[in-house]
C-alpha atoms as a PDB file:
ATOM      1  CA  UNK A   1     -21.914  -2.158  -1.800  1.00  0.00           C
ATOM      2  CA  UNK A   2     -21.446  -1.691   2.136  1.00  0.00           C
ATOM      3  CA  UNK A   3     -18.116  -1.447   2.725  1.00  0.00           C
ATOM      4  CA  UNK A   4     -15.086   0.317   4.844  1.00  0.00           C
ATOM      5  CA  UNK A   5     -13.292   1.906   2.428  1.00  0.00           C
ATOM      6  CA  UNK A   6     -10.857   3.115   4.955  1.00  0.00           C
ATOM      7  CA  UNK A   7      -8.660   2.019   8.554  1.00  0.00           C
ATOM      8  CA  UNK A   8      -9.839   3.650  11.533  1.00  0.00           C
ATOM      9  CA  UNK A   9      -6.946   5.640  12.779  1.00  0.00           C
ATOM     10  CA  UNK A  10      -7.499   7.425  15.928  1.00  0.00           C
ATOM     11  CA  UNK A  11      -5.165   8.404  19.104  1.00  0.00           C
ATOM     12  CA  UNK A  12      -6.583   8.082  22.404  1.00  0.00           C
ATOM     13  CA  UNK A  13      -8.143  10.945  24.274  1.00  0.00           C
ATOM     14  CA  UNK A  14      -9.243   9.477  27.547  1.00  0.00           C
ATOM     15  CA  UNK A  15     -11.038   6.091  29.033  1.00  0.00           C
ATOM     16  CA  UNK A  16     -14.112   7.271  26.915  1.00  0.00           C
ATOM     17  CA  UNK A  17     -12.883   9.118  23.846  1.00  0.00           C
ATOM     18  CA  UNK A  18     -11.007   8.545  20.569  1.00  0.00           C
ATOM     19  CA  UNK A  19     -10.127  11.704  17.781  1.00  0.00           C
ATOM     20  CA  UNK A  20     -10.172  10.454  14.174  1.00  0.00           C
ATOM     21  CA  UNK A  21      -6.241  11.470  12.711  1.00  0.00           C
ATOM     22  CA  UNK A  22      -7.456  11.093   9.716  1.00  0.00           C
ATOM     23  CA  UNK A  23     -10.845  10.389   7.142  1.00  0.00           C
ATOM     24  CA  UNK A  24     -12.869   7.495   8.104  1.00  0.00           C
ATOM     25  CA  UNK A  25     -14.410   6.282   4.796  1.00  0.00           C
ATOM     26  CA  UNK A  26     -17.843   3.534   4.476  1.00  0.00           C
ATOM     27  CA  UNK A  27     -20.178   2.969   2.314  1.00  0.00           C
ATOM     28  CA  UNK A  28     -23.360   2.302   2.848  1.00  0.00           C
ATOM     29  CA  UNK A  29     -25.950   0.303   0.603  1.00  0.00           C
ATOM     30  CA  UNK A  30     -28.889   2.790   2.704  1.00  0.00           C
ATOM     31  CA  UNK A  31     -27.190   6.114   2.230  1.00  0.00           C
ATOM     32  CA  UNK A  32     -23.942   6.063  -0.220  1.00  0.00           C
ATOM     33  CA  UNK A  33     -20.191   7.012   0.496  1.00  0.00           C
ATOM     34  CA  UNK A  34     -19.561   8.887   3.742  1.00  0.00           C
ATOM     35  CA  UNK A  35     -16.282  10.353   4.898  1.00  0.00           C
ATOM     36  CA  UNK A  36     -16.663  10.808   9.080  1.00  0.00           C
ATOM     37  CA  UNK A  37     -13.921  13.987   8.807  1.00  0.00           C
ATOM     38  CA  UNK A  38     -10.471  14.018  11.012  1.00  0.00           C
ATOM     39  CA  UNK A  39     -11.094  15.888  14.132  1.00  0.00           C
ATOM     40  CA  UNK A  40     -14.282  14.047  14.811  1.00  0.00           C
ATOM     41  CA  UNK A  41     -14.223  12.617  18.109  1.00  0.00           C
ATOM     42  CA  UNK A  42     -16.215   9.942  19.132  1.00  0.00           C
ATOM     43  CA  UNK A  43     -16.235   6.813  21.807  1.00  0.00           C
ATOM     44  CA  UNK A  44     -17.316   3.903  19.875  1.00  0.00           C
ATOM     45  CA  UNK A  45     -19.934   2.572  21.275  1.00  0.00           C
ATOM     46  CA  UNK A  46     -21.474   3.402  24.929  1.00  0.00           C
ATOM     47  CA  UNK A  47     -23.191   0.518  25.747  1.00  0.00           C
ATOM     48  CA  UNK A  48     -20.797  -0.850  28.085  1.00  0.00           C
ATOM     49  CA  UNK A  49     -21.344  -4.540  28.171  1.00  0.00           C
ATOM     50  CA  UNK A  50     -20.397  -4.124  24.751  1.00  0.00           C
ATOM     51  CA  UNK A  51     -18.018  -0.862  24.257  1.00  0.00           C
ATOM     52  CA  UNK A  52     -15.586  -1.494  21.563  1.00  0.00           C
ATOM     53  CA  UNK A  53     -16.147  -4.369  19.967  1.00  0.00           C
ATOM     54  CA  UNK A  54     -16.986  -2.745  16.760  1.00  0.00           C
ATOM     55  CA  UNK A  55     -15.263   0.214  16.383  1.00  0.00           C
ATOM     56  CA  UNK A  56     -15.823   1.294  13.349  1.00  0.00           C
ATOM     57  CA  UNK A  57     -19.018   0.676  13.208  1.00  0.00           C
ATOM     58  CA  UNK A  58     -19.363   2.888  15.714  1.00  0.00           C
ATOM     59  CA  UNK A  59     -17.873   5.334  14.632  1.00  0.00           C
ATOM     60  CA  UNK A  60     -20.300   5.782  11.882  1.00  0.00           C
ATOM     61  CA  UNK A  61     -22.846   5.562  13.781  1.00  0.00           C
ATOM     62  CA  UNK A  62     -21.350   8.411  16.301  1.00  0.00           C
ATOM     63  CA  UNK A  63     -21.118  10.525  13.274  1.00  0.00           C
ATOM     64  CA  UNK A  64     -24.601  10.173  11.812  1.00  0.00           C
ATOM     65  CA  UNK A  65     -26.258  10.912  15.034  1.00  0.00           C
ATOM     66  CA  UNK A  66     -24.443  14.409  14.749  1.00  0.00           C
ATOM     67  CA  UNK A  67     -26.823  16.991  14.069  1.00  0.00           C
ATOM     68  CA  UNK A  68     -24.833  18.707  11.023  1.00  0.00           C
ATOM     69  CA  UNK A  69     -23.038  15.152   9.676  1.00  0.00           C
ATOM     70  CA  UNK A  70     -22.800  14.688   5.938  1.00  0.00           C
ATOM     71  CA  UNK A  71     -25.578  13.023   4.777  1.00  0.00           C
ATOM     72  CA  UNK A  72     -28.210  14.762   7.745  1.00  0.00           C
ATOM     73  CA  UNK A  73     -29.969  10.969   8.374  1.00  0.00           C
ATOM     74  CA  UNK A  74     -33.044  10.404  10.622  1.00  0.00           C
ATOM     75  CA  UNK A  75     -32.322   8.449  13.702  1.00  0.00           C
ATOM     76  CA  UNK A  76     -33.660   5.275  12.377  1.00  0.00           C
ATOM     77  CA  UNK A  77     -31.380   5.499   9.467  1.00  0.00           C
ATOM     78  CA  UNK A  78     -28.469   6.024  11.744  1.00  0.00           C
ATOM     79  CA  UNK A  79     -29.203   3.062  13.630  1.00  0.00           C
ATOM     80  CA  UNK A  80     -29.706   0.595  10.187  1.00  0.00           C
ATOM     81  CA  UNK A  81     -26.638   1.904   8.969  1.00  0.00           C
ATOM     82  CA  UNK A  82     -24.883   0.929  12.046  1.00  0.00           C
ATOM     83  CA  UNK A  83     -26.585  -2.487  11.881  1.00  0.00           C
ATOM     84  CA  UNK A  84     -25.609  -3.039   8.341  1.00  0.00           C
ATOM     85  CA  UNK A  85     -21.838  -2.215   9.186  1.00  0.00           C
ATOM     86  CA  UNK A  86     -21.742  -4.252  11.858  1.00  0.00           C
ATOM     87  CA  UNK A  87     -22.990  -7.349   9.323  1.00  0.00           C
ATOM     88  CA  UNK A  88     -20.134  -6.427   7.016  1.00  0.00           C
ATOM     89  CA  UNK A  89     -17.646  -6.931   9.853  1.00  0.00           C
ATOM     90  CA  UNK A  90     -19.092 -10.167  10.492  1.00  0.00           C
ATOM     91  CA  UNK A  91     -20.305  -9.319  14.137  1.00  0.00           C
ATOM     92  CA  UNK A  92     -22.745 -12.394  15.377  1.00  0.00           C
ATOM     93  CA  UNK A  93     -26.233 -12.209  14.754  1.00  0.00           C
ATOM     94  CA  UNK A  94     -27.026 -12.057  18.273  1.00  0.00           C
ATOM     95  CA  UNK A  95     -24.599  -9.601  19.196  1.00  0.00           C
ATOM     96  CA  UNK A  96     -25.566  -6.789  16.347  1.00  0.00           C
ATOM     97  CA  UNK A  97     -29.036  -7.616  17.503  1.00  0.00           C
ATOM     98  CA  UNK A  98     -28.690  -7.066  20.295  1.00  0.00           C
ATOM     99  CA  UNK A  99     -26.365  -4.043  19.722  1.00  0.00           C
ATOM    100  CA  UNK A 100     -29.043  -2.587  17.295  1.00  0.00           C
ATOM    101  CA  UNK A 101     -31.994  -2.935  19.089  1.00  0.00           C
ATOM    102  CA  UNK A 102     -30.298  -0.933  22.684  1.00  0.00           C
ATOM    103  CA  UNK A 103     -29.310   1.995  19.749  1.00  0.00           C
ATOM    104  CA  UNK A 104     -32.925   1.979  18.483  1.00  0.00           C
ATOM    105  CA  UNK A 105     -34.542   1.845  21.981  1.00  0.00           C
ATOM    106  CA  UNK A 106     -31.936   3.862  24.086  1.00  0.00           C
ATOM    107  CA  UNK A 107     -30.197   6.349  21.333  1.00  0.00           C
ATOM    108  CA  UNK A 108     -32.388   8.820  21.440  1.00  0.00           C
ATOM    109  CA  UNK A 109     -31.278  10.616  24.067  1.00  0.00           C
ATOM    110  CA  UNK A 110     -27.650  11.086  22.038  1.00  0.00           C
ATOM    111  CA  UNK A 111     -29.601  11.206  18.884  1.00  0.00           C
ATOM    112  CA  UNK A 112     -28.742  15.186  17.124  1.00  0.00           C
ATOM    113  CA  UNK A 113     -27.803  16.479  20.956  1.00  0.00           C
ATOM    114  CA  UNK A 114     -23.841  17.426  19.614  1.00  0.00           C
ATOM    115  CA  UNK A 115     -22.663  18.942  15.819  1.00  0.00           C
ATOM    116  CA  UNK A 116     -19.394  17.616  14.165  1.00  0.00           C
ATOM    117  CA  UNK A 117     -18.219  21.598  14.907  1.00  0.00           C
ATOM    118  CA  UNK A 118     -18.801  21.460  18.273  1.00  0.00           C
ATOM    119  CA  UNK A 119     -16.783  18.151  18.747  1.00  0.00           C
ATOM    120  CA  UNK A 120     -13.701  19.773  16.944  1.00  0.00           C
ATOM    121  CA  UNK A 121     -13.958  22.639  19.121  1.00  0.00           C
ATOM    122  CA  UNK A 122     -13.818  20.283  22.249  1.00  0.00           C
ATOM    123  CA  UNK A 123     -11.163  20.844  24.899  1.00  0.00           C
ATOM    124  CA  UNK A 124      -9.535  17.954  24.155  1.00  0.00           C
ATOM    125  CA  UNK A 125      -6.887  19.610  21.865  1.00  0.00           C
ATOM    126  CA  UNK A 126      -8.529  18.714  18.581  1.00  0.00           C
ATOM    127  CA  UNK A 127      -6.207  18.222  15.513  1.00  0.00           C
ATOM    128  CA  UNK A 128      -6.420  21.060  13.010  1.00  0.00           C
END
């Protein structure tokens, strides 16, 4: 059952960038339970017309385009998942399709270009 098992609790880093303070929990009907680790940082969602408005579906979705997250997903799976999450917030058809289709034609760029290591190892005074 697709579901956030857990609050989003993060403390600001920047304009751009949130750190996780603690485990972000989902589950996903596509790929099963997934804990996004404290530490992680991540920035939502960088489409800008639309930055924010759901966070924690963006957050998975930062995490599974990590190139060492846990489960390893393709990019397409990434970008379902996120579309399924944002369904089980109750974001408007329109706007998750519209959100969805800018991740599945625009993501790739993002897509496995940063590990989860890397982003705890960021100078932004990571949580330990």
């Amino acid at each position: 059952m697709t579901e956030f098992i857990s609050e989003l609790e993060v403390r600001e880093l920047d304009g751009n960038y949130r750190q996780l303070i603690s485990d972000f929990v989902f589950d996903s009907d596509l790929i099963g339970k997934v804990v996004v680790p404290a530490g992680t940082i991540v920035d939502y969602e960088s489409i800008p017309l639309f930055r924010g408005s759901s966070k924690r579906a963006g957050t998975a979705h930062d995490y599974l385009y990590r190139s060492d997250s846990v489960p390893v997903v393709i990019k397409e799976v990434a970008d379902k998942v996120y579309l399924e999450l944002m369904k089980e917030k109750g974001i408007s058809w329109w706007r998750r399709t519209i959100k969805y289709n800018a991740v599945k034609l625009f993501g790739g760029s993002s897509y496995h270009k940063k590990s989860v290591c890397w982003l705890h190892l960021s100078p932004f005074n990571p949580i330990h």
